[in-house]
PDB file of N, CA and C in Angstrom:
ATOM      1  N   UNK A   1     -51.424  36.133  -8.618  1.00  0.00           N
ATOM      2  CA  UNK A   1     -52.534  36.980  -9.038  1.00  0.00           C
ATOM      3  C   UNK A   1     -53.627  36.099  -9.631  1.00  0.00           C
ATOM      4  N   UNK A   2     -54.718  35.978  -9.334  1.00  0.00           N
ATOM      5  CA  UNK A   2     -55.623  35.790  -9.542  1.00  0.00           C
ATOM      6  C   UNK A   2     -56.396  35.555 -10.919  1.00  0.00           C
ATOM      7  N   UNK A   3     -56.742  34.578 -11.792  1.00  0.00           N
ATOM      8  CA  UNK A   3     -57.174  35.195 -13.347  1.00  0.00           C
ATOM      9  C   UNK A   3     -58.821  34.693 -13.137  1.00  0.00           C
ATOM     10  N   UNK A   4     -59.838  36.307 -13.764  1.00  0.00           N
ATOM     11  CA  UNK A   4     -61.142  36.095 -14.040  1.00  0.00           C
ATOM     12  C   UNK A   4     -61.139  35.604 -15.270  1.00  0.00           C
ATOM     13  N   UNK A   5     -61.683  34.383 -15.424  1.00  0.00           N
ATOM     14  CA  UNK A   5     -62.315  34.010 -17.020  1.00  0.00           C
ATOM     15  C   UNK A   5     -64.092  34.742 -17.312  1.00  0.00           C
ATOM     16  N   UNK A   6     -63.840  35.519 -18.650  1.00  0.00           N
ATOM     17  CA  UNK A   6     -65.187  36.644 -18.887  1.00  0.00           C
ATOM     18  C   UNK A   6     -65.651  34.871 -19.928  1.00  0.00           C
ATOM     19  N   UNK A   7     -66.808  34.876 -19.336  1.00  0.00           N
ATOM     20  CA  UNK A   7     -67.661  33.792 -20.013  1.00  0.00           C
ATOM     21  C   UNK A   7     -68.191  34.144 -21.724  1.00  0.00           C
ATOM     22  N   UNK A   8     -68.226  33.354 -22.566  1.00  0.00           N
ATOM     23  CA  UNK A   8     -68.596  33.470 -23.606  1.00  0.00           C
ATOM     24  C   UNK A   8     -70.074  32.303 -24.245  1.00  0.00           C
ATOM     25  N   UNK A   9     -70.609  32.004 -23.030  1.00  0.00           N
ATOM     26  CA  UNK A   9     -71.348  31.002 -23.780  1.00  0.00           C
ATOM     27  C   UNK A   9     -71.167  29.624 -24.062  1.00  0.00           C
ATOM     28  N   UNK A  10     -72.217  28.638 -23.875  1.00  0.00           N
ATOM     29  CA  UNK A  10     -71.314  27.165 -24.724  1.00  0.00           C
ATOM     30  C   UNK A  10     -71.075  27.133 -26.209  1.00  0.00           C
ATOM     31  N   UNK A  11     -70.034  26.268 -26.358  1.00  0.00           N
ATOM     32  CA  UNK A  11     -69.361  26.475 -27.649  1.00  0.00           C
ATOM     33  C   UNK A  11     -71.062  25.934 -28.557  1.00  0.00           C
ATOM     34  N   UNK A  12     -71.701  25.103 -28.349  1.00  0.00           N
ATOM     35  CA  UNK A  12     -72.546  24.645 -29.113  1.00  0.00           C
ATOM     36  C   UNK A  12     -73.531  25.911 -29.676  1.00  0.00           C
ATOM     37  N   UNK A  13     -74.051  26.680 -28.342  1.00  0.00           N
ATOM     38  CA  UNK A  13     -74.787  28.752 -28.809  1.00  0.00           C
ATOM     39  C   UNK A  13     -73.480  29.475 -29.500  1.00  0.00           C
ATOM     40  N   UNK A  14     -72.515  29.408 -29.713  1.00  0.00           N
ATOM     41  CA  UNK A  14     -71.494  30.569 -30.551  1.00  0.00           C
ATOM     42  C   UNK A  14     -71.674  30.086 -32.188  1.00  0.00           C
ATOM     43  N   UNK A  15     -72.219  28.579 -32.839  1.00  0.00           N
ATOM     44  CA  UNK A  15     -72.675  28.749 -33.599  1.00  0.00           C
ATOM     45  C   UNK A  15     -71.204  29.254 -34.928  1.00  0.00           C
ATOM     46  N   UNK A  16     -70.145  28.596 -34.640  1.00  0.00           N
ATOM     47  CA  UNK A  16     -69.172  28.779 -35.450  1.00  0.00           C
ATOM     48  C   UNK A  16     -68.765  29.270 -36.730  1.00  0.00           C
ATOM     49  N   UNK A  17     -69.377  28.118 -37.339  1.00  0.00           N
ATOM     50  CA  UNK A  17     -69.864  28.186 -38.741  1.00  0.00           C
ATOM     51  C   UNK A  17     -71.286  29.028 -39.563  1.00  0.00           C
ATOM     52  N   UNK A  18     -71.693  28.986 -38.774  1.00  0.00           N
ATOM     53  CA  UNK A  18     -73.314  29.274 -39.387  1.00  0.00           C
ATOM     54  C   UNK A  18     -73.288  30.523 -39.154  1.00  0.00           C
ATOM     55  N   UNK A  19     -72.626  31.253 -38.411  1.00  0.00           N
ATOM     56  CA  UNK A  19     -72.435  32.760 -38.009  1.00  0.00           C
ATOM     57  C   UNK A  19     -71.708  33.388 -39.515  1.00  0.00           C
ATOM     58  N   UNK A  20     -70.971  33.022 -40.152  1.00  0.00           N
ATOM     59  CA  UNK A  20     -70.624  33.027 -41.235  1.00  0.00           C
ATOM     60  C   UNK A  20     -71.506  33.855 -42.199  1.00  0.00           C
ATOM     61  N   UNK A  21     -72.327  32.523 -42.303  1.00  0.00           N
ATOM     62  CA  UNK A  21     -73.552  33.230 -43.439  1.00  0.00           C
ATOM     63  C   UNK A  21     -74.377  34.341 -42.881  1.00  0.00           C
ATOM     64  N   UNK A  22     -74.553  34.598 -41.630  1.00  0.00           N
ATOM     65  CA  UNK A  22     -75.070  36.141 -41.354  1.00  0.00           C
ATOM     66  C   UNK A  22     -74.093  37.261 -42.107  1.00  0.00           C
ATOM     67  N   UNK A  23     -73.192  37.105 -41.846  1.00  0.00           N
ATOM     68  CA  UNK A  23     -71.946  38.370 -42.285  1.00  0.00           C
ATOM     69  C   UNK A  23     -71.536  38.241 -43.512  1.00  0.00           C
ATOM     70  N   UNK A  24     -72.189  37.016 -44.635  1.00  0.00           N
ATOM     71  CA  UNK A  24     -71.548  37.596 -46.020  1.00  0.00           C
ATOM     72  C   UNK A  24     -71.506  38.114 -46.721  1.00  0.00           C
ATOM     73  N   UNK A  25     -73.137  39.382 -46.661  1.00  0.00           N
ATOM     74  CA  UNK A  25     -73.040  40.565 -47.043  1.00  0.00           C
ATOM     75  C   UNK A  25     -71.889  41.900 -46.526  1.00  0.00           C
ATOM     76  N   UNK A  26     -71.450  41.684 -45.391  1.00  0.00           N
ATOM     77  CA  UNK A  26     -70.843  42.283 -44.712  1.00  0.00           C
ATOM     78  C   UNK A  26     -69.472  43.321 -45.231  1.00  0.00           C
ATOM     79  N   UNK A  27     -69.714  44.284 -45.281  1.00  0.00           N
ATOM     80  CA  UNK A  27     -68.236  45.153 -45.560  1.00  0.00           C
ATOM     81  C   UNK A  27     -68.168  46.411 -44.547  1.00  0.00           C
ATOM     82  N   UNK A  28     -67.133  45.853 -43.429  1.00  0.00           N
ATOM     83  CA  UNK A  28     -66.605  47.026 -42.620  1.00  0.00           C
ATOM     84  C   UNK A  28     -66.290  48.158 -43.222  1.00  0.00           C
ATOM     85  N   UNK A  29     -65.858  48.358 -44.455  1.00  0.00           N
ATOM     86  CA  UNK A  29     -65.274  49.802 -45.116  1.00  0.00           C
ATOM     87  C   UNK A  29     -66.477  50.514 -45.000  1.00  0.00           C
ATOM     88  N   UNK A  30     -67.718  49.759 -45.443  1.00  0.00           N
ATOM     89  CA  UNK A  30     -69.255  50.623 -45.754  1.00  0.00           C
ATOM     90  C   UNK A  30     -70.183  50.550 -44.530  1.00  0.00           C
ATOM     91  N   UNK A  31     -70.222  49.325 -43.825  1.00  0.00           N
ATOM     92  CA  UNK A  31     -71.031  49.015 -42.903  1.00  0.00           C
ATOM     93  C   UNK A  31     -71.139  49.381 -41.366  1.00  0.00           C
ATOM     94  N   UNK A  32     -69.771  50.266 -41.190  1.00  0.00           N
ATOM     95  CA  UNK A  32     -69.629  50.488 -39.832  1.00  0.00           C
ATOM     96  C   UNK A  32     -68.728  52.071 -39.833  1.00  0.00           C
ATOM     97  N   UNK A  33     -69.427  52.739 -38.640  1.00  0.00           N
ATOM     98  CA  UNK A  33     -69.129  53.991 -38.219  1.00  0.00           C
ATOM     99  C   UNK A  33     -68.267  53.741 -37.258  1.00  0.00           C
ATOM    100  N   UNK A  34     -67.520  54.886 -37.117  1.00  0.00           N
ATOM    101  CA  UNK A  34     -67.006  55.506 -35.872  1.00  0.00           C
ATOM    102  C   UNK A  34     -67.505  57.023 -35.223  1.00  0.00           C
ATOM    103  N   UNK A  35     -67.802  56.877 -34.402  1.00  0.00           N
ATOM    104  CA  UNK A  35     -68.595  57.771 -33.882  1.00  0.00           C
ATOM    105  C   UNK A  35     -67.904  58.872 -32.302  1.00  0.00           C
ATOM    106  N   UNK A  36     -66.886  59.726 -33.192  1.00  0.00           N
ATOM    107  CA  UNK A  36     -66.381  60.571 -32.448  1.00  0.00           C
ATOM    108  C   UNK A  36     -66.461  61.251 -30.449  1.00  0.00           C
ATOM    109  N   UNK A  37     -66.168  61.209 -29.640  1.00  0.00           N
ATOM    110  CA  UNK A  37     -64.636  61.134 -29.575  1.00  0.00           C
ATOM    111  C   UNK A  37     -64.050  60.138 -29.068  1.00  0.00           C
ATOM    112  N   UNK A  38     -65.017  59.116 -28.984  1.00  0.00           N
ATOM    113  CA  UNK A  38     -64.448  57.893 -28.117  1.00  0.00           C
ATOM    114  C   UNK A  38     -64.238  56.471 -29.158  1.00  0.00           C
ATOM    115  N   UNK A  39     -64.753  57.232 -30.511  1.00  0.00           N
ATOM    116  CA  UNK A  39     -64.811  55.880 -31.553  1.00  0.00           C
ATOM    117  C   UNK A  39     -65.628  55.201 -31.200  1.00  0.00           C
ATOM    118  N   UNK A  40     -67.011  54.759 -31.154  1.00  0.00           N
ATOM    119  CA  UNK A  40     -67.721  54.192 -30.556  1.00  0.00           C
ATOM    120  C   UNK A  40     -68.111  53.912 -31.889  1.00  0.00           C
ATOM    121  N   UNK A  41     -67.782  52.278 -32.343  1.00  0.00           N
ATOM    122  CA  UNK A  41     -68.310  51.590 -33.426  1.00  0.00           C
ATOM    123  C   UNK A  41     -69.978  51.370 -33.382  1.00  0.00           C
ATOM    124  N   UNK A  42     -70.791  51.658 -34.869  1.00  0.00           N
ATOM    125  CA  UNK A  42     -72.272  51.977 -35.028  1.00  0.00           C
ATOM    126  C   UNK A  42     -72.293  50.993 -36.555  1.00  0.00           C
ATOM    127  N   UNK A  43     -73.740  50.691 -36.422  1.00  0.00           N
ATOM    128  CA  UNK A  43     -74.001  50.538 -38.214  1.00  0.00           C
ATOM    129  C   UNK A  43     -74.154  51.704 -38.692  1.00  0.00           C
ATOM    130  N   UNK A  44     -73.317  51.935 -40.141  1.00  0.00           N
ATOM    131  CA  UNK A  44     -73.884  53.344 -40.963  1.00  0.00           C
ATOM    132  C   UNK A  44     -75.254  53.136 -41.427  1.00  0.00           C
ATOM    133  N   UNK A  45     -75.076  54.766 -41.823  1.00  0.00           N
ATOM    134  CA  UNK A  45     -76.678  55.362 -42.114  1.00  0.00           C
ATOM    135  C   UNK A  45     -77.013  53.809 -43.895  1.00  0.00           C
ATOM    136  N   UNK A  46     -75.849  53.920 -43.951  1.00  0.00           N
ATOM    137  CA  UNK A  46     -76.108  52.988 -45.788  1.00  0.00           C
ATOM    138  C   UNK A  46     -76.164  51.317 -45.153  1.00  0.00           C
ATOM    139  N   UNK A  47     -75.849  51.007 -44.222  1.00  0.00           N
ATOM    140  CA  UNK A  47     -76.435  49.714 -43.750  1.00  0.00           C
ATOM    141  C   UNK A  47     -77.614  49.539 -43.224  1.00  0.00           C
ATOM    142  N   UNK A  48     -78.089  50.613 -42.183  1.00  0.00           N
ATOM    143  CA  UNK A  48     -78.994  50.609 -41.379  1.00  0.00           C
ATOM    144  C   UNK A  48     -80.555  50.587 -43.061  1.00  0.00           C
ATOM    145  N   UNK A  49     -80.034  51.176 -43.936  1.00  0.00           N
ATOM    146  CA  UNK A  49     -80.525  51.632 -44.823  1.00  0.00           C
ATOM    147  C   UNK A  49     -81.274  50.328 -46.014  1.00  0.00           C
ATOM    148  N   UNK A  50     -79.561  49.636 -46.387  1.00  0.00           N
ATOM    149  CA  UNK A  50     -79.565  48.627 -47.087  1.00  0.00           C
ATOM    150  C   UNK A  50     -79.536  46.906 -46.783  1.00  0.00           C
ATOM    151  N   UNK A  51     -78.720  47.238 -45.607  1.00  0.00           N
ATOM    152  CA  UNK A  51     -78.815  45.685 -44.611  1.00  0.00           C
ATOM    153  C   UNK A  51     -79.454  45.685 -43.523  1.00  0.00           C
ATOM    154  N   UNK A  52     -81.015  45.913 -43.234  1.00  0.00           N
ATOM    155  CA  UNK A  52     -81.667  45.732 -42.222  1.00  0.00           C
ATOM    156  C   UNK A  52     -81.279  44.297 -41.532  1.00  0.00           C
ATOM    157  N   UNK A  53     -81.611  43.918 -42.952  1.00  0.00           N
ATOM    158  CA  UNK A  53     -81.755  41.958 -42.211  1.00  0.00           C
ATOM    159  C   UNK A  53     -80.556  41.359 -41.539  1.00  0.00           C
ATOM    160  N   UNK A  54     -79.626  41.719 -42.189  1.00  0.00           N
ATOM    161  CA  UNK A  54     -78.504  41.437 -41.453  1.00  0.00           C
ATOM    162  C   UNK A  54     -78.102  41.790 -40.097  1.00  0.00           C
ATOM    163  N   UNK A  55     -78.330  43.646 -39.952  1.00  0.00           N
ATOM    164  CA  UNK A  55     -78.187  43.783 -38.733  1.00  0.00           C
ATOM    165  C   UNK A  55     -79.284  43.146 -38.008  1.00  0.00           C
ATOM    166  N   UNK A  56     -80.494  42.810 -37.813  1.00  0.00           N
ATOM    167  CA  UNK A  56     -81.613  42.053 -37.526  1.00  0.00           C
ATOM    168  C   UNK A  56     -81.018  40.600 -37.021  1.00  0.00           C
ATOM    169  N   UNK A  57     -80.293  39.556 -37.849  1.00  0.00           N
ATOM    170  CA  UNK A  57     -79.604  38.448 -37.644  1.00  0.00           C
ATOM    171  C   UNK A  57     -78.486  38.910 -36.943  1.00  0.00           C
ATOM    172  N   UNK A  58     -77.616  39.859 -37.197  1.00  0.00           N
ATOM    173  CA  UNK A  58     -76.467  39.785 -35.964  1.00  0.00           C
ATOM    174  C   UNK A  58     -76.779  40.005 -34.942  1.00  0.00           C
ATOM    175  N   UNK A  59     -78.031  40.903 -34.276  1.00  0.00           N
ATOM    176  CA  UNK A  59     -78.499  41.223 -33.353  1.00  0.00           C
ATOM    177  C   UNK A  59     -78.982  39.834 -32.247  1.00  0.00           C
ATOM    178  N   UNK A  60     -79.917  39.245 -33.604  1.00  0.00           N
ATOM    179  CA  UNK A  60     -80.281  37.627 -32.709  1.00  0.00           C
ATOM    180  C   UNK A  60     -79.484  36.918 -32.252  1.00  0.00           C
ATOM    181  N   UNK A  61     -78.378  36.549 -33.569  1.00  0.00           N
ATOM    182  CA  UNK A  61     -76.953  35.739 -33.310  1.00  0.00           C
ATOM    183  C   UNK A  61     -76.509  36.134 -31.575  1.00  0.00           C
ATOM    184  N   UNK A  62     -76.077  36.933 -31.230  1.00  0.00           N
ATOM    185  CA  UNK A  62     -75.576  37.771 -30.167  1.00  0.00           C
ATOM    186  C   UNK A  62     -76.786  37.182 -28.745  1.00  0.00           C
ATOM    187  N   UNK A  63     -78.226  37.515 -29.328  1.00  0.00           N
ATOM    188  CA  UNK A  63     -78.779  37.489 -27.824  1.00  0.00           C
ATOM    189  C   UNK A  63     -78.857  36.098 -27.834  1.00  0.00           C
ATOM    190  N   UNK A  64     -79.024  34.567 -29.109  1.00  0.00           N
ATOM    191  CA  UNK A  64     -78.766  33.256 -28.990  1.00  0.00           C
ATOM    192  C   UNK A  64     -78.092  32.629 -28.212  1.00  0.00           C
ATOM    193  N   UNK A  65     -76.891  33.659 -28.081  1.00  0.00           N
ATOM    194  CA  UNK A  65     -75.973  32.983 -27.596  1.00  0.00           C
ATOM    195  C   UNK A  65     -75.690  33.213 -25.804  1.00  0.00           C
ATOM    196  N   UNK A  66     -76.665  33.839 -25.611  1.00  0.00           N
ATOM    197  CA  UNK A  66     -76.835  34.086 -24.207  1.00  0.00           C
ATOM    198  C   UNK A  66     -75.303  32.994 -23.303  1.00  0.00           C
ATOM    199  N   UNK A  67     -74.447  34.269 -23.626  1.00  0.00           N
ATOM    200  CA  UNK A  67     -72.924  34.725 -22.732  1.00  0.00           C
ATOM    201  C   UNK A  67     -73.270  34.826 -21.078  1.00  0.00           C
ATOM    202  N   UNK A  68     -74.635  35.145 -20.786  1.00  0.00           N
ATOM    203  CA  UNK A  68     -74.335  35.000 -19.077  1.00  0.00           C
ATOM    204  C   UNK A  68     -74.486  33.923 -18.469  1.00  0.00           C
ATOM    205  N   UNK A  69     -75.243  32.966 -19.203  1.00  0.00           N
ATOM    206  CA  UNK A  69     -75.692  32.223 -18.712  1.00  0.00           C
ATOM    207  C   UNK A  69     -74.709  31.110 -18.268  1.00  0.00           C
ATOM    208  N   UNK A  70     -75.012  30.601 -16.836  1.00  0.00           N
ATOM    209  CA  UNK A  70     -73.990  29.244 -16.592  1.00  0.00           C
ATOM    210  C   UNK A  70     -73.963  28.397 -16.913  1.00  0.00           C
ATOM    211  N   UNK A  71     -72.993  27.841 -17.378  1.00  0.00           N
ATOM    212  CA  UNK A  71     -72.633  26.854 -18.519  1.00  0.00           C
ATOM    213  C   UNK A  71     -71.426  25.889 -17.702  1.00  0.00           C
ATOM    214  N   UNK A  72     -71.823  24.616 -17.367  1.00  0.00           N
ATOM    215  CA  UNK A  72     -70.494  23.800 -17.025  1.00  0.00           C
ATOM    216  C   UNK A  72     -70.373  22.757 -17.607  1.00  0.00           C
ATOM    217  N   UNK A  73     -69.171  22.584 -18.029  1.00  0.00           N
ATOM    218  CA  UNK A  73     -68.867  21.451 -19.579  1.00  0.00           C
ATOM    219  C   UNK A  73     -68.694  20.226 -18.700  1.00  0.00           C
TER     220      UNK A  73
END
């Protein structure tokens, strides 16, 4: 059988460490919804509210790291 590898980016755009300090405001108990009936994880209304910037930086973090792109080590 066959195995697809789902690409993640070069390790140098995932940004290991430094991704860190985006999320150290971060608390899943407060910061994240589930959104009925499929659970479809959201920022809550009290993040969207109180941590703009953050969601703002995780958002960038994510498109930085541009995952489609071909990458051969």
């Amino acid at each position: 059988m066959p195995v697809n590898h789902l690409w993640h980016g070069s390790r140098k755009k995932r940004k290991y460490f430094d991704r860190f300090e985006i999320l150290k405001d971060f608390n899943p108990h407060e910061d994240i919804s589930e959104i009925p009936p499929f659970d479809v994880h959201d920022w809550s209304w009290s993040a969207k509210a109180n941590k703009q910037k953050m969601i703002e930086n995780v958002e960038a973090y994510f498109a930085f790291r541009e995952e489609d792109e071909i990458f051969i080590s």
